[in-house]
C-alpha atoms as a PDB file:
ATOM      1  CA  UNK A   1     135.198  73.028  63.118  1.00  0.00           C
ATOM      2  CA  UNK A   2     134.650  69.685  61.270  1.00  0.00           C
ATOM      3  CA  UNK A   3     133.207  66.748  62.588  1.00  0.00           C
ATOM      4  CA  UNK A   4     135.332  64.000  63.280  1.00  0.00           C
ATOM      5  CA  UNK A   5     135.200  61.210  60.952  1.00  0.00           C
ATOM      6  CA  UNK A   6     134.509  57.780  62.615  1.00  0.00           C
ATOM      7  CA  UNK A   7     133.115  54.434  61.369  1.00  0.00           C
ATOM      8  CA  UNK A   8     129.826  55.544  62.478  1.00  0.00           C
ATOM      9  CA  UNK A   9     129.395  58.547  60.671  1.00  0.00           C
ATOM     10  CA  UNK A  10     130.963  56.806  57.672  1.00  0.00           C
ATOM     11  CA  UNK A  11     128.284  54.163  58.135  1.00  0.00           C
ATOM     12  CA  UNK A  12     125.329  56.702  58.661  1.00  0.00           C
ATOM     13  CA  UNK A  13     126.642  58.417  55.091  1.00  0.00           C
ATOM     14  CA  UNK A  14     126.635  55.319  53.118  1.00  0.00           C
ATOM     15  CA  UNK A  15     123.442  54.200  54.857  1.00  0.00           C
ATOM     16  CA  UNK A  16     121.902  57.275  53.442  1.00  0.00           C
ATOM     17  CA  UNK A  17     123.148  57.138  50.300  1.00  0.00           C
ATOM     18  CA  UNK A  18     121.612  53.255  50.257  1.00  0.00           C
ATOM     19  CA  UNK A  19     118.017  55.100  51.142  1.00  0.00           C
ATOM     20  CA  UNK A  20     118.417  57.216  47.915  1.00  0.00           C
ATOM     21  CA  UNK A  21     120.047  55.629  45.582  1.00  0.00           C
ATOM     22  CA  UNK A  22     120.340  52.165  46.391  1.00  0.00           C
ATOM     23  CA  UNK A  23     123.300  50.000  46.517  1.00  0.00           C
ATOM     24  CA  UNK A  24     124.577  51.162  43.423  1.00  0.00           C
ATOM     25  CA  UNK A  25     124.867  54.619  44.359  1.00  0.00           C
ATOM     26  CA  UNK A  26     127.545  54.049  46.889  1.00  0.00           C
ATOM     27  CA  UNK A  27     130.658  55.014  45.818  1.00  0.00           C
ATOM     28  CA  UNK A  28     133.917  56.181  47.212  1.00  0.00           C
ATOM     29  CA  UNK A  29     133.333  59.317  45.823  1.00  0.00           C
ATOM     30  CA  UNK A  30     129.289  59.325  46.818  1.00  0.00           C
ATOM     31  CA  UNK A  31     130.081  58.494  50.583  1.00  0.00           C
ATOM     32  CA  UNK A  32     133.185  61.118  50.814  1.00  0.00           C
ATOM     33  CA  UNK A  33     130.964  63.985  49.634  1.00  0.00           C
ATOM     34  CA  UNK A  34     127.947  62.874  51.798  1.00  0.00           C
ATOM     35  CA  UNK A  35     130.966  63.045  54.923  1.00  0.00           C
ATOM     36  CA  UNK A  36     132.202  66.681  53.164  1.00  0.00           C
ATOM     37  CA  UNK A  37     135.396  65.387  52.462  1.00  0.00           C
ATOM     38  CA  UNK A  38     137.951  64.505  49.404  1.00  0.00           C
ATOM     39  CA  UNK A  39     137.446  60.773  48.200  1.00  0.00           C
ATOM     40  CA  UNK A  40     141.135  60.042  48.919  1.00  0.00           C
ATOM     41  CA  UNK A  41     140.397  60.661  53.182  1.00  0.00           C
ATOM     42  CA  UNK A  42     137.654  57.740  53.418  1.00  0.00           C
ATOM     43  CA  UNK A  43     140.684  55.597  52.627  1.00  0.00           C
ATOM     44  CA  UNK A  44     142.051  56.649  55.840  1.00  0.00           C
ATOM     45  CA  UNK A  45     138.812  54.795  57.258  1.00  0.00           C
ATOM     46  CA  UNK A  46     138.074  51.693  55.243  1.00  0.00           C
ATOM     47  CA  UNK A  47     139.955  49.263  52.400  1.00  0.00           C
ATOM     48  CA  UNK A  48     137.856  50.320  49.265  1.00  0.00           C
ATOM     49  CA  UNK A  49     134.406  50.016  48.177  1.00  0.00           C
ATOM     50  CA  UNK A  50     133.823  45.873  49.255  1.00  0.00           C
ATOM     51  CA  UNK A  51     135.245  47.197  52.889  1.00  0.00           C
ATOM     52  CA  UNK A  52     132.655  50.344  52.631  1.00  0.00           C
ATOM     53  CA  UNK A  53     129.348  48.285  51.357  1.00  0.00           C
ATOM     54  CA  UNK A  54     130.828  45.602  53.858  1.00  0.00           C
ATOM     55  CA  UNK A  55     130.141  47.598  57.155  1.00  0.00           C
ATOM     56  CA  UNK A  56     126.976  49.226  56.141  1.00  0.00           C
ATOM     57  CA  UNK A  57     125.889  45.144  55.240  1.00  0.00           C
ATOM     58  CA  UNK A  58     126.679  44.818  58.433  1.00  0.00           C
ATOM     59  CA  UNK A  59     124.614  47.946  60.438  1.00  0.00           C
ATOM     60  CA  UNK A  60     121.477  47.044  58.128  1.00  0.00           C
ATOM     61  CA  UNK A  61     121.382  42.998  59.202  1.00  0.00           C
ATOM     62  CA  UNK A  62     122.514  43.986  62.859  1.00  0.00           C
ATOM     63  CA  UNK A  63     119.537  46.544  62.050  1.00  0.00           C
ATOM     64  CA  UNK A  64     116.782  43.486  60.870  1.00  0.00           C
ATOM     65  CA  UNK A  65     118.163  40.939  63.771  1.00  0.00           C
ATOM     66  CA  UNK A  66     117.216  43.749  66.615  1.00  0.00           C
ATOM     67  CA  UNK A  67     113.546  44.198  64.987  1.00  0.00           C
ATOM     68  CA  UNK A  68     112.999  40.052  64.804  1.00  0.00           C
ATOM     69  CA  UNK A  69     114.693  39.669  67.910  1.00  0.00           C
ATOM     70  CA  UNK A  70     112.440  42.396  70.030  1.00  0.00           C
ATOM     71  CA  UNK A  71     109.168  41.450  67.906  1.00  0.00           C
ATOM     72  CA  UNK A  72     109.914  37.523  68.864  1.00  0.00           C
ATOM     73  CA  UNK A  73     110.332  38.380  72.476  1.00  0.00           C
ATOM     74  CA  UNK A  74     107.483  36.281  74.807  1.00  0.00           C
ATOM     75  CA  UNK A  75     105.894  34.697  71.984  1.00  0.00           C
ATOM     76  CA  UNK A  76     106.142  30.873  70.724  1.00  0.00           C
ATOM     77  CA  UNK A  77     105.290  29.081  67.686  1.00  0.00           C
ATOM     78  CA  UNK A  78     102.836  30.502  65.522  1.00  0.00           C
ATOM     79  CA  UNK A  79     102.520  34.054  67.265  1.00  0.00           C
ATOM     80  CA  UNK A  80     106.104  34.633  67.120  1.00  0.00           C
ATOM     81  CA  UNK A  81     106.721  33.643  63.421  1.00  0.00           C
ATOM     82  CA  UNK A  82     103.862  35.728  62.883  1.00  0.00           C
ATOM     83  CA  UNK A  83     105.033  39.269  64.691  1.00  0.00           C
ATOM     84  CA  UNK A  84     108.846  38.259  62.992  1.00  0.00           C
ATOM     85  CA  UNK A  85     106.942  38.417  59.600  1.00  0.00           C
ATOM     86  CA  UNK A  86     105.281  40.955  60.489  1.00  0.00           C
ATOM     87  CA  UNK A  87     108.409  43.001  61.251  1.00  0.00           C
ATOM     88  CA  UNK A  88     110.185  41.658  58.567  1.00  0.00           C
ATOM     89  CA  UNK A  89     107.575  43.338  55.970  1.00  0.00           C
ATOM     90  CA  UNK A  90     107.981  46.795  57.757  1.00  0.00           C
ATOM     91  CA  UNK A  91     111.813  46.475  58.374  1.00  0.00           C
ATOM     92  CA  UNK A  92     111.827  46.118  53.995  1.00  0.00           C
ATOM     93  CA  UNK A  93     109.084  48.527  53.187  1.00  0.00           C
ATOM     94  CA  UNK A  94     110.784  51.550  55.826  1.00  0.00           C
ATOM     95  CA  UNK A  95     114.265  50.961  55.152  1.00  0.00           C
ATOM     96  CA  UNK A  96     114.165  49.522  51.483  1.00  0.00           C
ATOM     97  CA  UNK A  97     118.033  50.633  50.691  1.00  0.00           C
ATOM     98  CA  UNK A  98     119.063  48.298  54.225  1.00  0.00           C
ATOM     99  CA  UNK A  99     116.925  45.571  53.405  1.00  0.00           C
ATOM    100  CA  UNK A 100     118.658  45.561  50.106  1.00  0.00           C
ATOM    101  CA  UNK A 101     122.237  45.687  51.699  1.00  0.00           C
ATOM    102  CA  UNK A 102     120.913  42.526  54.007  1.00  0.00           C
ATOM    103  CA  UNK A 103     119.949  40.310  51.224  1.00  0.00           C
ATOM    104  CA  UNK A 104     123.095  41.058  48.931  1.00  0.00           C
ATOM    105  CA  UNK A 105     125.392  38.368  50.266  1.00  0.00           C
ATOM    106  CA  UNK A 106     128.352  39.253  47.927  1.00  0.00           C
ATOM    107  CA  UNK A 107     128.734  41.954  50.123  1.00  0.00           C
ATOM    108  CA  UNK A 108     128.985  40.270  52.919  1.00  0.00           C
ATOM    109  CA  UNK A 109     132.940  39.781  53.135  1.00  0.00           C
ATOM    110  CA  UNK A 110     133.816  39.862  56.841  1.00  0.00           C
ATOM    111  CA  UNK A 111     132.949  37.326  59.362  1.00  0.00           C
ATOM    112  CA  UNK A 112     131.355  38.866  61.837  1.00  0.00           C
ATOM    113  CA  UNK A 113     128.971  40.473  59.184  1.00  0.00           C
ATOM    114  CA  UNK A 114     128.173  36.528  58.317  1.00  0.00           C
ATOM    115  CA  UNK A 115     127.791  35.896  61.851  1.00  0.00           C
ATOM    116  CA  UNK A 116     124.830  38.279  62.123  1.00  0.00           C
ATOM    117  CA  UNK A 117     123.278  36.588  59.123  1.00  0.00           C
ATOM    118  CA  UNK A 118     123.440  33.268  60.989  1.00  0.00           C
ATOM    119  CA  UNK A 119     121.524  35.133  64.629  1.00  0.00           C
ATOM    120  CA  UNK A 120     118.866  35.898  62.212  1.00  0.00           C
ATOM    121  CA  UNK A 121     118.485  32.104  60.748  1.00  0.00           C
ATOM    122  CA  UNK A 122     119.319  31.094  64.495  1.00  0.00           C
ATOM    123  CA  UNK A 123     116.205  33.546  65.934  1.00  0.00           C
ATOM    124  CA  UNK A 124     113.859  31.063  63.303  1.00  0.00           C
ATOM    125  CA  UNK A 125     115.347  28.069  64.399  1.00  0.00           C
ATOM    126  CA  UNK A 126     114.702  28.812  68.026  1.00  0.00           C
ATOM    127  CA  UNK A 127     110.848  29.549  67.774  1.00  0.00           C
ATOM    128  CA  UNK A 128     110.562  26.255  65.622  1.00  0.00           C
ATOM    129  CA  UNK A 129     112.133  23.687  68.090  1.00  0.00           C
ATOM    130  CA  UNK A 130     108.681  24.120  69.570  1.00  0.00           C
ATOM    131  CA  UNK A 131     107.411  21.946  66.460  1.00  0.00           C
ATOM    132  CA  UNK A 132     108.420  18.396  65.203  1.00  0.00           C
ATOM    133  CA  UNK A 133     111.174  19.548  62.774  1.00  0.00           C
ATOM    134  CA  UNK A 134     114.334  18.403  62.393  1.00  0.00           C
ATOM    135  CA  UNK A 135     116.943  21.563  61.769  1.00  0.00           C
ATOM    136  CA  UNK A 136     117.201  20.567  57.532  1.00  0.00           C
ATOM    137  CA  UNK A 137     113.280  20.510  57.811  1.00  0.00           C
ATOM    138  CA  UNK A 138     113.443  23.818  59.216  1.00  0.00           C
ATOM    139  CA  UNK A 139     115.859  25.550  57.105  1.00  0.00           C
ATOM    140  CA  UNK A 140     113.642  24.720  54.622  1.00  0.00           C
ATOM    141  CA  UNK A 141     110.658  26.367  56.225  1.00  0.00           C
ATOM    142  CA  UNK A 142     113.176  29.543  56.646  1.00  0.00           C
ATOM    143  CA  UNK A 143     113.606  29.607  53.434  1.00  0.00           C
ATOM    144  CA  UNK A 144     109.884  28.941  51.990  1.00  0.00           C
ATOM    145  CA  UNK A 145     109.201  31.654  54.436  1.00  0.00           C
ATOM    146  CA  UNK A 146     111.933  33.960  53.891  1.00  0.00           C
ATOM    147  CA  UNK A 147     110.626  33.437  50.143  1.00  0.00           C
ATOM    148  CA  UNK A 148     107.411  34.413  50.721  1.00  0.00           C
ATOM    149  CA  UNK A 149     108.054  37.658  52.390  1.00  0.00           C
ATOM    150  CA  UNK A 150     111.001  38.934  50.210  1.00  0.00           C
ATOM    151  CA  UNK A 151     108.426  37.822  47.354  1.00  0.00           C
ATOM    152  CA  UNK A 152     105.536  39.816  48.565  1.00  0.00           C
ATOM    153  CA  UNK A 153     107.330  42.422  49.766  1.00  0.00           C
ATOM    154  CA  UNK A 154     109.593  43.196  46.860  1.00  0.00           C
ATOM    155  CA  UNK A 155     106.358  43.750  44.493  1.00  0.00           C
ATOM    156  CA  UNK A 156     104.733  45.475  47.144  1.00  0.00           C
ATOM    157  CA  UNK A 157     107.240  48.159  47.311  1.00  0.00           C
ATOM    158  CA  UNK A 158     107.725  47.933  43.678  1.00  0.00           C
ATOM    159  CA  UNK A 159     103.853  48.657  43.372  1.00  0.00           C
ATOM    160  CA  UNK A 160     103.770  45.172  41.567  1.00  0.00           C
ATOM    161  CA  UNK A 161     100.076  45.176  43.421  1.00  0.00           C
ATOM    162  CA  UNK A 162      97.707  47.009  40.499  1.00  0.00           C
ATOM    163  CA  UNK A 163      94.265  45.676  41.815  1.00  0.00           C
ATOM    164  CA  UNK A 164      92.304  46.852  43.831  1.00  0.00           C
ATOM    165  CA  UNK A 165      91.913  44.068  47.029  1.00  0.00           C
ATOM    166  CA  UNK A 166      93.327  45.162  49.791  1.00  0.00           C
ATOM    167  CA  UNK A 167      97.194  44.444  50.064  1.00  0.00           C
ATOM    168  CA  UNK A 168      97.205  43.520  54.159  1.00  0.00           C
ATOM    169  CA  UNK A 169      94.423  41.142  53.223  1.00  0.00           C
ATOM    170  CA  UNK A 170      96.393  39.484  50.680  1.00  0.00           C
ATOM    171  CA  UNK A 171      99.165  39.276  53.051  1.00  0.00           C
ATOM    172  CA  UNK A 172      98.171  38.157  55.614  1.00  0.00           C
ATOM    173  CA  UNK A 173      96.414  34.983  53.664  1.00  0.00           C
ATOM    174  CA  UNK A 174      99.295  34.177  52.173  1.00  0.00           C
ATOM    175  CA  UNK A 175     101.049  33.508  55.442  1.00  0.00           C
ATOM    176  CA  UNK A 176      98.323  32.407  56.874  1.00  0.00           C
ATOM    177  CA  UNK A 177      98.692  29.646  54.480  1.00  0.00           C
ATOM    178  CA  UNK A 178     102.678  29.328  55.058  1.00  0.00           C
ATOM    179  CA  UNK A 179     101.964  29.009  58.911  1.00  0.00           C
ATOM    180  CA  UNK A 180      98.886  26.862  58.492  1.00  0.00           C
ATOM    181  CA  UNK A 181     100.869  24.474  56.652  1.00  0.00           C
ATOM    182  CA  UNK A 182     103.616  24.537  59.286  1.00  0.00           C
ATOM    183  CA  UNK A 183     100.945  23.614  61.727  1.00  0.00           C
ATOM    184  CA  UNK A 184      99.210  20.750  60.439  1.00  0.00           C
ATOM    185  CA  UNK A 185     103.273  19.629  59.514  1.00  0.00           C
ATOM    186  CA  UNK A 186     104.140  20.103  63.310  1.00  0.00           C
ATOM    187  CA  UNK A 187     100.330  17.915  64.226  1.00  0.00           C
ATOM    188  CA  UNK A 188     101.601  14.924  61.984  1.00  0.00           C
ATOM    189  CA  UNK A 189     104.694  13.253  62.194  1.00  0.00           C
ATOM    190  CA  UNK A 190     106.806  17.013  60.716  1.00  0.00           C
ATOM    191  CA  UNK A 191     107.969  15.170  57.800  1.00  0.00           C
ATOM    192  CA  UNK A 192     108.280  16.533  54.196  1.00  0.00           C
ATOM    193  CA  UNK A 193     108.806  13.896  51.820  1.00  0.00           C
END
């Protein structure tokens, strides 16, 4: 007897398919035979191929907000920006195809997959109320952040890293350096001019 085909199991398929292939090898056709059936029955379950890379968008950032949300829990400030990069690093280097999904916003077509984008940014806004920003000052800190780790993370999976130092040493300077900054910002009056 054949499974039943759900949303979830559609999901898990094209989720795969992200792991192995990346974003460009979902397909119709790639996600029907991953389910064992004929192309023309996923239609049954979703638009077309926006709909398709739409809710998997959707799993992988619901994915990245539970990981940021449980590493933030009971920390403040510096700690808890630190365990959120932390996780952030392993969410992209273990689930590379996800991570992908989560940082291609022209897939992002429905609201509520959006909305999940904006309980991440809201996660980093919480932690830095504790310092002297105002919310444009840190949106830009998200985003010199965010920067960083997509950066470093991107050429580490890449294997963009061909000497020999020691990669979680060179990490964990550069956001050392990020944080530091954010520090001494939050000390002063939190103004960047």
């Amino acid at each position: 007897m054949r499974k039943k085909i759900t949303q979830e199991r559609i999901i898990d398929a094209t989720l795969e398919i992200v792991e192995e292939k990346g974003i460009a090898g979902v397909t119709i056709k790639n996600t029907a035979i991953q389910l064992g059936i004929k192309p023309p029955s996923l239609y049954n379950h979703v638009e077309n191929l926006e709909d398709l890379l739409d809710i998997a968008a959707n799993r992988s950032m619901r994915n990245l907000y539970e990981k940021l949300l449980t590493a933030s829990i009971g920390l403040e400030k510096k700690e808890a920006l630190w365990a959120i990069a932390q996780e952030y690093r392993n969410f992209a280097k273990n689930n590379p195809g996800q991570y992908e999904l989560a940082q291609k916003v022209n897939v992002w077509n429905s609201e509520e997959t959006k909305q999940i984008s904006e309980q991440i940014v809201a996660i980093f806004l919480k932690i830095l109320q504790k310092y002297t920003l105002s919310e444009e000052e840190a949106i830009h800190f998200i985003r010199v952040l965010r920067s960083y780790l997509h950066g470093f993370t991107l050429l580490e999976i890449n294997e963009g890293f061909g000497l020999p130092q020691e990669l979680e040493k060179s990490f964990t300077i550069g956001l050392e350096l990020v944080l530091t900054n954010l520090e001494s910002r939050s000390n002063q009056d939190g103004q960047w001019e």
